[in-house]
Every structure is written in C-alpha cells, then in structure tokens.
N, C-alpha and C. Protein backbone atom coordinates (compact mmCIF):
# COMPACT_ATOMS: atom_id res chain seq x y z
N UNK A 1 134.31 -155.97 57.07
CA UNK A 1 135.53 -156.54 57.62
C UNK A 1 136.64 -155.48 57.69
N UNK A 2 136.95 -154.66 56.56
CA UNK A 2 138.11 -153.69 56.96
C UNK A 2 137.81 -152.18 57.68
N UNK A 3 136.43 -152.26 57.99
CA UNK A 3 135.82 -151.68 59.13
C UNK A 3 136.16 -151.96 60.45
N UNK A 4 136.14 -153.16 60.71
CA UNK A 4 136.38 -153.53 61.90
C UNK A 4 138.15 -153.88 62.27
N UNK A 5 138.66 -154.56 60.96
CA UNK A 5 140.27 -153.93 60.64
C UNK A 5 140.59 -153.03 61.53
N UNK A 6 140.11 -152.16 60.38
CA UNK A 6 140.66 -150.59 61.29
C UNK A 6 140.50 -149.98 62.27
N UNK A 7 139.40 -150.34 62.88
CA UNK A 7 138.88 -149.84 64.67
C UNK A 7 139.75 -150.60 65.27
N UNK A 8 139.91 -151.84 64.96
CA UNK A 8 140.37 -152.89 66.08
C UNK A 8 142.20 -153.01 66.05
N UNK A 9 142.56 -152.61 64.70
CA UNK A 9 144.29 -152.72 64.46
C UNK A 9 144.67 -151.78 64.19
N UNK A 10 144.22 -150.71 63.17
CA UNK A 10 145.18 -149.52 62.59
C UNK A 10 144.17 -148.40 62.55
N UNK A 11 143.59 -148.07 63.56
CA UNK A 11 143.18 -146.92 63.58
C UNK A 11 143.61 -145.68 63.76
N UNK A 12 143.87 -144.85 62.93
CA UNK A 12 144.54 -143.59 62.72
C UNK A 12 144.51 -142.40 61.78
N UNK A 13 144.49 -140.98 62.24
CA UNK A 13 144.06 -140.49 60.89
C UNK A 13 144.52 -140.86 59.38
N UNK A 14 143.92 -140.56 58.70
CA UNK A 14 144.11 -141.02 57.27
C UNK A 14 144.58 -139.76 56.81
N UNK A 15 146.14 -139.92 56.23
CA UNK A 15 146.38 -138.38 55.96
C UNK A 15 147.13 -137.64 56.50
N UNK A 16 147.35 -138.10 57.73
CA UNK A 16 147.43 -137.04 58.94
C UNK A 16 148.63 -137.17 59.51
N UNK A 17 149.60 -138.42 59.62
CA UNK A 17 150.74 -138.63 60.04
C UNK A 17 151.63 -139.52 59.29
N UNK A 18 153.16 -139.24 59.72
CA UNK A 18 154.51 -139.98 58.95
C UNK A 18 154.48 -140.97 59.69
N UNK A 19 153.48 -140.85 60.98
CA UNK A 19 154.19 -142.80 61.76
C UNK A 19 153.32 -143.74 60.83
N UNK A 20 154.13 -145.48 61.04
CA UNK A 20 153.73 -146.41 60.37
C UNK A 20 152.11 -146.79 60.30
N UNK A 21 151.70 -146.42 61.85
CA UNK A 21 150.19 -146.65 62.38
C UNK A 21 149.23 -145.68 60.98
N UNK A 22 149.67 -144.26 60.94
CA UNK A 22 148.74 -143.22 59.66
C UNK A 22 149.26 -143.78 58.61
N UNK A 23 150.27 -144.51 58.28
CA UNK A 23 150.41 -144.64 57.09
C UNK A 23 149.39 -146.37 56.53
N UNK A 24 149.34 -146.88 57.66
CA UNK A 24 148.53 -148.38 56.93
C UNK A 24 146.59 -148.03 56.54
N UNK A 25 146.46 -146.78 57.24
CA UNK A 25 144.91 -146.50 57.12
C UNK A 25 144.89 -145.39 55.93
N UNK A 26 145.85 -144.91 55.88
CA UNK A 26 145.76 -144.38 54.54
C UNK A 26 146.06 -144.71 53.44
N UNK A 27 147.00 -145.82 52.91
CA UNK A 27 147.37 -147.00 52.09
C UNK A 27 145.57 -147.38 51.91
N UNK A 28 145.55 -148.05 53.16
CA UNK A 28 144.14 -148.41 53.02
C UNK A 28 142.84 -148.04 52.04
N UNK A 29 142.52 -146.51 52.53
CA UNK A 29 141.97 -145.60 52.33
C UNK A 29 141.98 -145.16 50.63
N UNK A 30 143.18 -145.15 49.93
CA UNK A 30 143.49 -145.23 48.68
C UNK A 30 143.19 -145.89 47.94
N UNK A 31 143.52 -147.57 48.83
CA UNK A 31 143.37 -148.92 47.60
C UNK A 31 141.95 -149.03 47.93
N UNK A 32 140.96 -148.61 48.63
CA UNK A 32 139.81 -148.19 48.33
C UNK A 32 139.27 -147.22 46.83
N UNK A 33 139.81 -146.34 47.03
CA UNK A 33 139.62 -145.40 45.99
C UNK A 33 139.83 -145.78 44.51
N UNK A 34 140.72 -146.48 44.92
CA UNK A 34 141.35 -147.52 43.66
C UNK A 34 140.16 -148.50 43.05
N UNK A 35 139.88 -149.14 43.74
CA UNK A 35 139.29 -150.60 43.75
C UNK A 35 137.66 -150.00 43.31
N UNK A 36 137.12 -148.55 43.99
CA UNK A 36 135.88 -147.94 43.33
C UNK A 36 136.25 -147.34 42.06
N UNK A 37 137.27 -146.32 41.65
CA UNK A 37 137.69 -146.56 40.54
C UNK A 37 137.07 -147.34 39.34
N UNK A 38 137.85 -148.48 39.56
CA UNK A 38 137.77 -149.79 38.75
C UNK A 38 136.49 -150.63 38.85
N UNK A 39 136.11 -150.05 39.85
CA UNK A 39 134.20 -150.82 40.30
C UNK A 39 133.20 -150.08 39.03
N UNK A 40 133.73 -148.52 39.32
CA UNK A 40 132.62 -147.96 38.25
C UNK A 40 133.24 -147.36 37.24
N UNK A 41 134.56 -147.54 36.84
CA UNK A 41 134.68 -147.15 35.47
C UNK A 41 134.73 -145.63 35.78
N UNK A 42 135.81 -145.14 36.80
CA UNK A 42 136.10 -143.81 36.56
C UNK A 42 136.80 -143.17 35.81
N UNK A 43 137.42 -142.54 35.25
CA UNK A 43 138.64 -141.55 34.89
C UNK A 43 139.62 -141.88 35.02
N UNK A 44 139.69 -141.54 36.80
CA UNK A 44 141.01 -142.15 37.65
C UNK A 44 140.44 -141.96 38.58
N UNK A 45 141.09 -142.34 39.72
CA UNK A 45 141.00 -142.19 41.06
C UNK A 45 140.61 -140.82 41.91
N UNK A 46 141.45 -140.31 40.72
CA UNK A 46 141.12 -138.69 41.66
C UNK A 46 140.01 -138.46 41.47
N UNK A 47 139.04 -139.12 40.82
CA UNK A 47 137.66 -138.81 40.56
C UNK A 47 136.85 -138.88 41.80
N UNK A 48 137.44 -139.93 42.40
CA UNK A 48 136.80 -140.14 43.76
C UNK A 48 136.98 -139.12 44.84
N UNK A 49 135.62 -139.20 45.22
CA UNK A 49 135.73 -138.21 46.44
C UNK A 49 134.81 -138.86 47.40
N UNK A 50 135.02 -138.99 48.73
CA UNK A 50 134.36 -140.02 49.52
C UNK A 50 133.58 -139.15 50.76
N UNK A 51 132.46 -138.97 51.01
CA UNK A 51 131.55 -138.31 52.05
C UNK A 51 131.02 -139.17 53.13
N UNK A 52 130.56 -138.36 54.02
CA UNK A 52 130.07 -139.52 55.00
C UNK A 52 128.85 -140.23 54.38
N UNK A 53 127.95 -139.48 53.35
CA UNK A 53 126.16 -139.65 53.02
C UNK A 53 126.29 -139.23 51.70
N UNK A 54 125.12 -139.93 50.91
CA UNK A 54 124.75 -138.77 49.94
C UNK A 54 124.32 -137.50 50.03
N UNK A 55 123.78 -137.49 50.79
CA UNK A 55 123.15 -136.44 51.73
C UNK A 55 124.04 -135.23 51.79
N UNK A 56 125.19 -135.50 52.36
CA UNK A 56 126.66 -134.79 52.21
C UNK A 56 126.92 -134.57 51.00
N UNK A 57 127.40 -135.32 50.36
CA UNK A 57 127.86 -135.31 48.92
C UNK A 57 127.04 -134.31 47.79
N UNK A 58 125.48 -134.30 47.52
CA UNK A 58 124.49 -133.32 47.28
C UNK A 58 124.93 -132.13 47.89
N UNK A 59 124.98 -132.08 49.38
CA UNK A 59 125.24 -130.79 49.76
C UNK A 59 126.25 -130.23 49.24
N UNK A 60 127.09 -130.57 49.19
CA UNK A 60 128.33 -130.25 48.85
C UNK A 60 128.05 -129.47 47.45
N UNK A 61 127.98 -130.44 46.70
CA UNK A 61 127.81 -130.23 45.08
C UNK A 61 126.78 -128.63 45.17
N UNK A 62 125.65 -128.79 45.59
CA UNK A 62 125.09 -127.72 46.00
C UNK A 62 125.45 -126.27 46.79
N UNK A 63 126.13 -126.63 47.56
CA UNK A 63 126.64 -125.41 48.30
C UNK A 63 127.75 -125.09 47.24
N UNK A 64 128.91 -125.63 46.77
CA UNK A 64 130.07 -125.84 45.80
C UNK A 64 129.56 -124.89 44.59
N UNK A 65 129.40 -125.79 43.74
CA UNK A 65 128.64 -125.64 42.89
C UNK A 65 127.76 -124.85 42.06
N UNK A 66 126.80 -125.29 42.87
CA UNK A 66 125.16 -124.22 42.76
C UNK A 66 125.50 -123.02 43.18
N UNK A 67 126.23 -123.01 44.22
CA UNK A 67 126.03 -121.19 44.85
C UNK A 67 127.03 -120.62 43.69
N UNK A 68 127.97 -121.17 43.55
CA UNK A 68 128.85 -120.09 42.86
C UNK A 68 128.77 -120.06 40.94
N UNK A 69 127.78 -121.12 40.29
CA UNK A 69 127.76 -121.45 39.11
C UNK A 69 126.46 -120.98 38.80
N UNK A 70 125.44 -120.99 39.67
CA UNK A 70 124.51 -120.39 39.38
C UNK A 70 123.86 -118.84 39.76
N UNK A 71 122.84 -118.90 38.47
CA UNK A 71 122.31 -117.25 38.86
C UNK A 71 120.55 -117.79 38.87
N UNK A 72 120.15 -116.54 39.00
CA UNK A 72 118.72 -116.29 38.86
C UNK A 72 118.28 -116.94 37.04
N UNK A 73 117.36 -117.40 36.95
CA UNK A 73 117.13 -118.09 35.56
C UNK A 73 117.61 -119.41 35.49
N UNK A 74 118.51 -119.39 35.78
CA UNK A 74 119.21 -121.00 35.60
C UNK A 74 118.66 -122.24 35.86
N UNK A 75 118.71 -122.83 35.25
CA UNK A 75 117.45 -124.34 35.60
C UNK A 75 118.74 -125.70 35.72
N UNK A 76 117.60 -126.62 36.94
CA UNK A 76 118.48 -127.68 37.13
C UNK A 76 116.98 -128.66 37.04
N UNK A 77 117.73 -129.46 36.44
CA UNK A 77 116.47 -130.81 35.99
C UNK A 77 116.55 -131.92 37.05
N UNK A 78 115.42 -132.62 37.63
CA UNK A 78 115.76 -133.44 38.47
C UNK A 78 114.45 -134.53 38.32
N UNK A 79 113.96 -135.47 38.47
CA UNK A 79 113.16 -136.02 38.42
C UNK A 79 111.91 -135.97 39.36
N UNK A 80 111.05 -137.06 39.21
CA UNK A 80 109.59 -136.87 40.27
C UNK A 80 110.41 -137.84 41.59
N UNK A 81 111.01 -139.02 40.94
CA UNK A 81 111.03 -139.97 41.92
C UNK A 81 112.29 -139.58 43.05
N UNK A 82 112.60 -138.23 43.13
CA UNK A 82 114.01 -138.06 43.79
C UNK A 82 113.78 -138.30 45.27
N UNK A 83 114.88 -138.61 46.34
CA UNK A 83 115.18 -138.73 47.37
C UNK A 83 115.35 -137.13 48.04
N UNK A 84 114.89 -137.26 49.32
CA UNK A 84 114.37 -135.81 49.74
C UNK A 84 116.02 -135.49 49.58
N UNK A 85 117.21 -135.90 49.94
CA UNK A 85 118.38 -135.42 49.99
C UNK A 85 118.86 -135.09 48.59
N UNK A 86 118.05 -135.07 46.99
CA UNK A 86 118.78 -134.84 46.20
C UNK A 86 117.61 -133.94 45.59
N UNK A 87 116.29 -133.42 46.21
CA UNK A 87 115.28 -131.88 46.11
C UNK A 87 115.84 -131.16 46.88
N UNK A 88 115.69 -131.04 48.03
CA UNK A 88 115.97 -129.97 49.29
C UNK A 88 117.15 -129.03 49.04
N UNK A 89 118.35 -129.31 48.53
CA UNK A 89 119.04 -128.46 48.26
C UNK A 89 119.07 -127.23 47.02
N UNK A 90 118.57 -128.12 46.38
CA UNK A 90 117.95 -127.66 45.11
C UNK A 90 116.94 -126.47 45.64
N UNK A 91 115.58 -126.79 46.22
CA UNK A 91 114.76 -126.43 46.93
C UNK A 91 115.66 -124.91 47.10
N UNK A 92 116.47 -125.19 47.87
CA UNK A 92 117.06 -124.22 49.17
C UNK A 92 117.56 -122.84 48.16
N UNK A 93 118.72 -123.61 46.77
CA UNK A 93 118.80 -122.90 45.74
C UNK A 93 117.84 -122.10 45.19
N UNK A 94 116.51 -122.39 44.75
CA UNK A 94 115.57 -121.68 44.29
C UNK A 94 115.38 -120.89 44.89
N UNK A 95 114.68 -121.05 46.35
CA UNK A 95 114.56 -119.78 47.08
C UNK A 95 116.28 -118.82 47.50
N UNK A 96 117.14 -119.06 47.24
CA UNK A 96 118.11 -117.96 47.75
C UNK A 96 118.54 -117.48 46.63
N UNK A 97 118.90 -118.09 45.04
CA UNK A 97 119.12 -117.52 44.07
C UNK A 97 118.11 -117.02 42.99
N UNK A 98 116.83 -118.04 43.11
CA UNK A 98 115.94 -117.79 42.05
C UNK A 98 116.01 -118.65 40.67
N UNK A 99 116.53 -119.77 41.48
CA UNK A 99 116.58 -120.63 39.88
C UNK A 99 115.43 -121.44 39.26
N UNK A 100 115.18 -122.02 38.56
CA UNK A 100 114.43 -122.72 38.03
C UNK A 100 114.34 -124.64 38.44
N UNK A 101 113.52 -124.77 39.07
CA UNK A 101 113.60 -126.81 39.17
C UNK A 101 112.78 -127.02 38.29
N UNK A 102 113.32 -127.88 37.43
CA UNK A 102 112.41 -128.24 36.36
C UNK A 102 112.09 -130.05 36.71
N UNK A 103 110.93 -130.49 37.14
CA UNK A 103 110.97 -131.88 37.35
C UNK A 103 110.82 -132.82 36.14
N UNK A 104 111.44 -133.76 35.94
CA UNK A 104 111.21 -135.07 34.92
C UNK A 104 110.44 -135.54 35.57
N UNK A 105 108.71 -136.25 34.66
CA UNK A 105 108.10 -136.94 34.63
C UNK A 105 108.03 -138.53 35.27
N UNK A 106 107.77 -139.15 35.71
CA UNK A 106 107.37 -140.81 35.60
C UNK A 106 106.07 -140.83 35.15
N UNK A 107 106.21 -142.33 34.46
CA UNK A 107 104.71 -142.93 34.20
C UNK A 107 103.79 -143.04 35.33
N UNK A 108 102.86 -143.72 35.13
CA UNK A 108 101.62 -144.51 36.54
C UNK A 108 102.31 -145.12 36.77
N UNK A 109 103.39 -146.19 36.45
CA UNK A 109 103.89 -147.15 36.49
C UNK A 109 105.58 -147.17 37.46
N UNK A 110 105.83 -145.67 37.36
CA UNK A 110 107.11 -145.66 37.85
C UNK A 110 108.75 -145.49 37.11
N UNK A 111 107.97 -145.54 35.43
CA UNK A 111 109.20 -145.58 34.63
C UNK A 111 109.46 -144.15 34.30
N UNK A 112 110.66 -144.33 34.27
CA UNK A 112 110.99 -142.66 34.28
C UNK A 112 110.96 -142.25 32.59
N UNK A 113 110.46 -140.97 31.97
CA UNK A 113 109.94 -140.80 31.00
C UNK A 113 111.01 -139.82 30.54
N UNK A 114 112.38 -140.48 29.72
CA UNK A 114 113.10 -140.18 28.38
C UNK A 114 112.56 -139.37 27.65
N UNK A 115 111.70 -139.37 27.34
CA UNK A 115 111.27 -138.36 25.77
C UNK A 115 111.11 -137.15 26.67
N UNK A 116 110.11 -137.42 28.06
CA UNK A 116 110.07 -135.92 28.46
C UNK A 116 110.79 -135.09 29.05
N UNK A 117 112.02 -136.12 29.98
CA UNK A 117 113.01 -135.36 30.16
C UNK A 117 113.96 -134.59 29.30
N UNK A 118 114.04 -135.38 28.24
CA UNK A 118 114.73 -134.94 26.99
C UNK A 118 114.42 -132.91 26.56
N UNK A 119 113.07 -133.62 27.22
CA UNK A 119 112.14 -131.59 26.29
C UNK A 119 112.70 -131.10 27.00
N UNK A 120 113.07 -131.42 28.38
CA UNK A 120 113.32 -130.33 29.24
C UNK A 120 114.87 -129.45 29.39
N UNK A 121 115.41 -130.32 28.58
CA UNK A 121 116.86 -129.42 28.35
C UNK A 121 116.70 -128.60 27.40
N UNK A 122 117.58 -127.58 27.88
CA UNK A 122 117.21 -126.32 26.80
C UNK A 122 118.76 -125.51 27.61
N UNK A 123 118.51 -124.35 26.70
CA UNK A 123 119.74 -123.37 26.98
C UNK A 123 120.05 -122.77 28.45
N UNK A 124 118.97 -122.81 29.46
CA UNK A 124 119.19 -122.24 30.49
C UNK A 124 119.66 -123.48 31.70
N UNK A 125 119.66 -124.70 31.49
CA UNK A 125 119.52 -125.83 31.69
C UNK A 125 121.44 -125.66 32.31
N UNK A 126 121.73 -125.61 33.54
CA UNK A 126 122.95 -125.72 33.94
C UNK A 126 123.40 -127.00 34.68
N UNK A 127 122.77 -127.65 35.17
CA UNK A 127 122.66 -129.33 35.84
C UNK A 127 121.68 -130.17 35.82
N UNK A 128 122.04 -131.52 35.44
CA UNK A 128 120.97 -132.60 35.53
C UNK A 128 121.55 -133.26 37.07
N UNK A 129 120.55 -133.61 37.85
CA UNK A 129 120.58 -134.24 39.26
C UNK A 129 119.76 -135.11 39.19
N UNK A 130 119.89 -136.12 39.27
CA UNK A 130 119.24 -137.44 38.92
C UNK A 130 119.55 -138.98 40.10
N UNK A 131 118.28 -139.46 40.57
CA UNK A 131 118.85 -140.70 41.05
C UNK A 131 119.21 -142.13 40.12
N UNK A 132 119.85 -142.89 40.60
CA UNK A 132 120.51 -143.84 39.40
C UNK A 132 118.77 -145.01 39.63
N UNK A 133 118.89 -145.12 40.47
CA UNK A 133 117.72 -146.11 41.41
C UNK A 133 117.27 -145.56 42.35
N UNK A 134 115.83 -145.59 42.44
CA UNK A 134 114.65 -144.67 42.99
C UNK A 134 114.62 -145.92 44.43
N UNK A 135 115.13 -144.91 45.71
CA UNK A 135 115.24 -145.87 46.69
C UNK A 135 113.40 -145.95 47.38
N UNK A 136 112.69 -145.29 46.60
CA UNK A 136 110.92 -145.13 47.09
C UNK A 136 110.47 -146.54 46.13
N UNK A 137 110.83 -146.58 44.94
CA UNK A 137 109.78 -147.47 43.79
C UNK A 137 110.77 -148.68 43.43
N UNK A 138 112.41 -148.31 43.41
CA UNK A 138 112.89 -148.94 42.81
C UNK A 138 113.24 -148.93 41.20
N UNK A 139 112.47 -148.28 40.92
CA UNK A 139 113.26 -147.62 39.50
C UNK A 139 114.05 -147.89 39.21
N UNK A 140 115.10 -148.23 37.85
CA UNK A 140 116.30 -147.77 37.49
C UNK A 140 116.13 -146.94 36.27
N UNK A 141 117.06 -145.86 36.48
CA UNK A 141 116.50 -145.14 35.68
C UNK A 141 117.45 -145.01 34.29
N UNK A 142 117.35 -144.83 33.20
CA UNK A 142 118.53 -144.93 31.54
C UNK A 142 119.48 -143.61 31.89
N UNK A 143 120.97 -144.24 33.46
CA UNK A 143 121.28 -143.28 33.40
C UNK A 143 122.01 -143.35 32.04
N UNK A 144 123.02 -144.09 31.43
CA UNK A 144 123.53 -143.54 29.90
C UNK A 144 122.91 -142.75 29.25
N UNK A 145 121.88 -142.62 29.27
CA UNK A 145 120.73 -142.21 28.04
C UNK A 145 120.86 -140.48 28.88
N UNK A 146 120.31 -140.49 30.01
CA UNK A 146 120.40 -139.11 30.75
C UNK A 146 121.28 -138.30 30.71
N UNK A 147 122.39 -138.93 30.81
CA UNK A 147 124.01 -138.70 30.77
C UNK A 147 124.34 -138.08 29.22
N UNK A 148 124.06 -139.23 28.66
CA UNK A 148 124.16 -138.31 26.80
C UNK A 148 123.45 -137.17 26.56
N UNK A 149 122.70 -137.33 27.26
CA UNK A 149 121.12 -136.09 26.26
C UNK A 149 122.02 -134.81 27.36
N UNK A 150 122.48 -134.73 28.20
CA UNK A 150 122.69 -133.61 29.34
C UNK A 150 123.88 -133.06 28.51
N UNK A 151 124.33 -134.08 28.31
CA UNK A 151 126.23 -134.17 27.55
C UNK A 151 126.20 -133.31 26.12
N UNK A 152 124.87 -133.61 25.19
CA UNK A 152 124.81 -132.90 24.33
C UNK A 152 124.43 -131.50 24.38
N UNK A 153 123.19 -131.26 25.70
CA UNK A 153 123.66 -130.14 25.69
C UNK A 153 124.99 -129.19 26.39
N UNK A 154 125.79 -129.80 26.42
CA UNK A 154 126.75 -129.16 27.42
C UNK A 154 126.68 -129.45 29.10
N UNK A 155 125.60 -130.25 29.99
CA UNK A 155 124.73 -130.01 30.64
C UNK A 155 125.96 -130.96 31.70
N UNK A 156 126.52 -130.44 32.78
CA UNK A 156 126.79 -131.46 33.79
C UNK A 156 125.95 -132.02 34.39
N UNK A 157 126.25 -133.58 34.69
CA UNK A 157 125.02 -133.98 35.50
C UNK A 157 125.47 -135.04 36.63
N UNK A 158 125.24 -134.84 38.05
CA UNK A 158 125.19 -135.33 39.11
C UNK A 158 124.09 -136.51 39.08
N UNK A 159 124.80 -137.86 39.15
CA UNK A 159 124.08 -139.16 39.66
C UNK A 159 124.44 -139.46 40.85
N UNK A 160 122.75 -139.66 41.62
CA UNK A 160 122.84 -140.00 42.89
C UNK A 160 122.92 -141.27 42.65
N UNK A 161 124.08 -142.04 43.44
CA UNK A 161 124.16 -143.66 42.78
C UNK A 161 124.05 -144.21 44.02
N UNK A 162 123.72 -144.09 45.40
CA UNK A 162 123.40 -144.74 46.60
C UNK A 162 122.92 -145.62 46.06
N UNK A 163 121.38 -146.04 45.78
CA UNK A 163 120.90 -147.50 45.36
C UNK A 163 121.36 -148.10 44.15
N UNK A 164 121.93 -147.42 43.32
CA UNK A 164 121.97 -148.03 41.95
C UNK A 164 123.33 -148.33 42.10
N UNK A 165 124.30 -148.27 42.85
CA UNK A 165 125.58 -148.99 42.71
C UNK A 165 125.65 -150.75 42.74
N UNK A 166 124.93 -150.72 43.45
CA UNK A 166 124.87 -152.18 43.33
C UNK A 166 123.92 -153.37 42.24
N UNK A 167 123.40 -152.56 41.33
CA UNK A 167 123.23 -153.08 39.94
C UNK A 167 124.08 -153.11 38.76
C-alpha cells in the first residue's frame, strides 16, 4: 500500500529536495527505518541501511568490507545451506585476495550443525556470513547461538535475514 502511495501521490526523491512533495517521501522513508528498527530490535535507526536486494547488500558488505579488511589467510565462515548471493562474493574474495571459506556443516536432515560450526572459529576467522532461514530447505538456523560464538571470538557476523525476517 505505501508503494503504491508513493507512485500514485508523493513521488519524489527521497533526500533530494526542500519542496513539500521530497519532503513527504522522505518523512516516509525514515518512519520506515524507524518502524524496522523497532521490528528487529536494532541499536537505532542508523543501523538501518536499505538496498535494493540482498544480493546488493552482500555485495556491498563484500566489496566494503572484505576488500579493504581482508588479507590473504583470513577466513570467513559461511554455511552449506547458503544462497548463491551470500557464496559468490565470498567466492570472488578468495580468488582475488586469497582468503580462506571455511563451510559450516548441515545434517542429512538439514539442521545446521552448532558444535561444528563452533570448531571452525579460530584466530584467523575475520567474518561469520550466515543465512537466518535457508530459502532452499527452510532451515532456521540458532542465529543467537551463531551470533555469540562469532562475538566471543571477536568475530563480526553478517545475517542474511531475507527469509528469516518474517519468523
């Protein structure tokens, strides 16, 4: 509905101008930011950052990120069940810097395997990249649990939350 809002009444850059028309899509645009915020228990607002895709958003983090935080040796942990948009960059990393992908396990079953991801942090270990919900099996995966074990080691970690937002 405030999709069609905005095509049909106040379409205008967001950001971009002092007339009344830029200012209702960017109001807009905010109490969005706001309202996800408070959806997932951010920080603040400024936490939010809004892309067209995950797809985007990965890249980003990756090009951002990866190119300038990482070296040769450096390992990023990611699971079996990932979405081609949250390997491929990764992928792309290995071959141009030389880093390490270290994959987390699943069962036969699809459950994603805690104890073994756990082994896999270690000192060279610079990002966990993880999907929240496996949009192939359906999975959900213990992000808290992922989140702590990364956290203890120092470890930032990127959740792809496309499917799992809505659990």
């Amino acid at each position: 509905d405030a999709m069609h809002v905005a095509y049909e009444a106040i379409y205008a850059n967001v950001h971009r101008g002092a007339h009344r028309l830029s200012q209702l899509p960017t109001d807009a645009y905010e109490d969005a930011r706001a309202t996800l915020d408070s959806y997932i228990n951010a920080g603040s607002d400024s936490e939010i950052v809004f892309t067209r895709s995950a797809t985007e958003a990965i890249n980003l983090v990756s090009a951002s990120y990866g190119r300038v935080a990482l070296a040769a040796g450096d390992e990023i942990v990611i699971s079996e069940m990932e979405h081609h948009a949250n390997i491929v960059p990764w992928l792309m990393l290995k071959e141009e810097k030389g880093i390490i992908l270290k994959i987390a396990p699943i069962s036969d079953s699809g459950e994603f395997l805690l104890e073994d991801y756990a082994r896999l942090l270690g000192p060279r270990t610079r990002l966990v990249a993880m999907t929240h919900c496996s949009n192939v099996l359906g999975t959900l995966t213990p992000v808290k649990e992922i989140v702590r074990l990364a956290h203890e080691h120092g470890v930032p970690v990127l959740i792809d939350g496309s499917q799992g937002i809505v659990h």
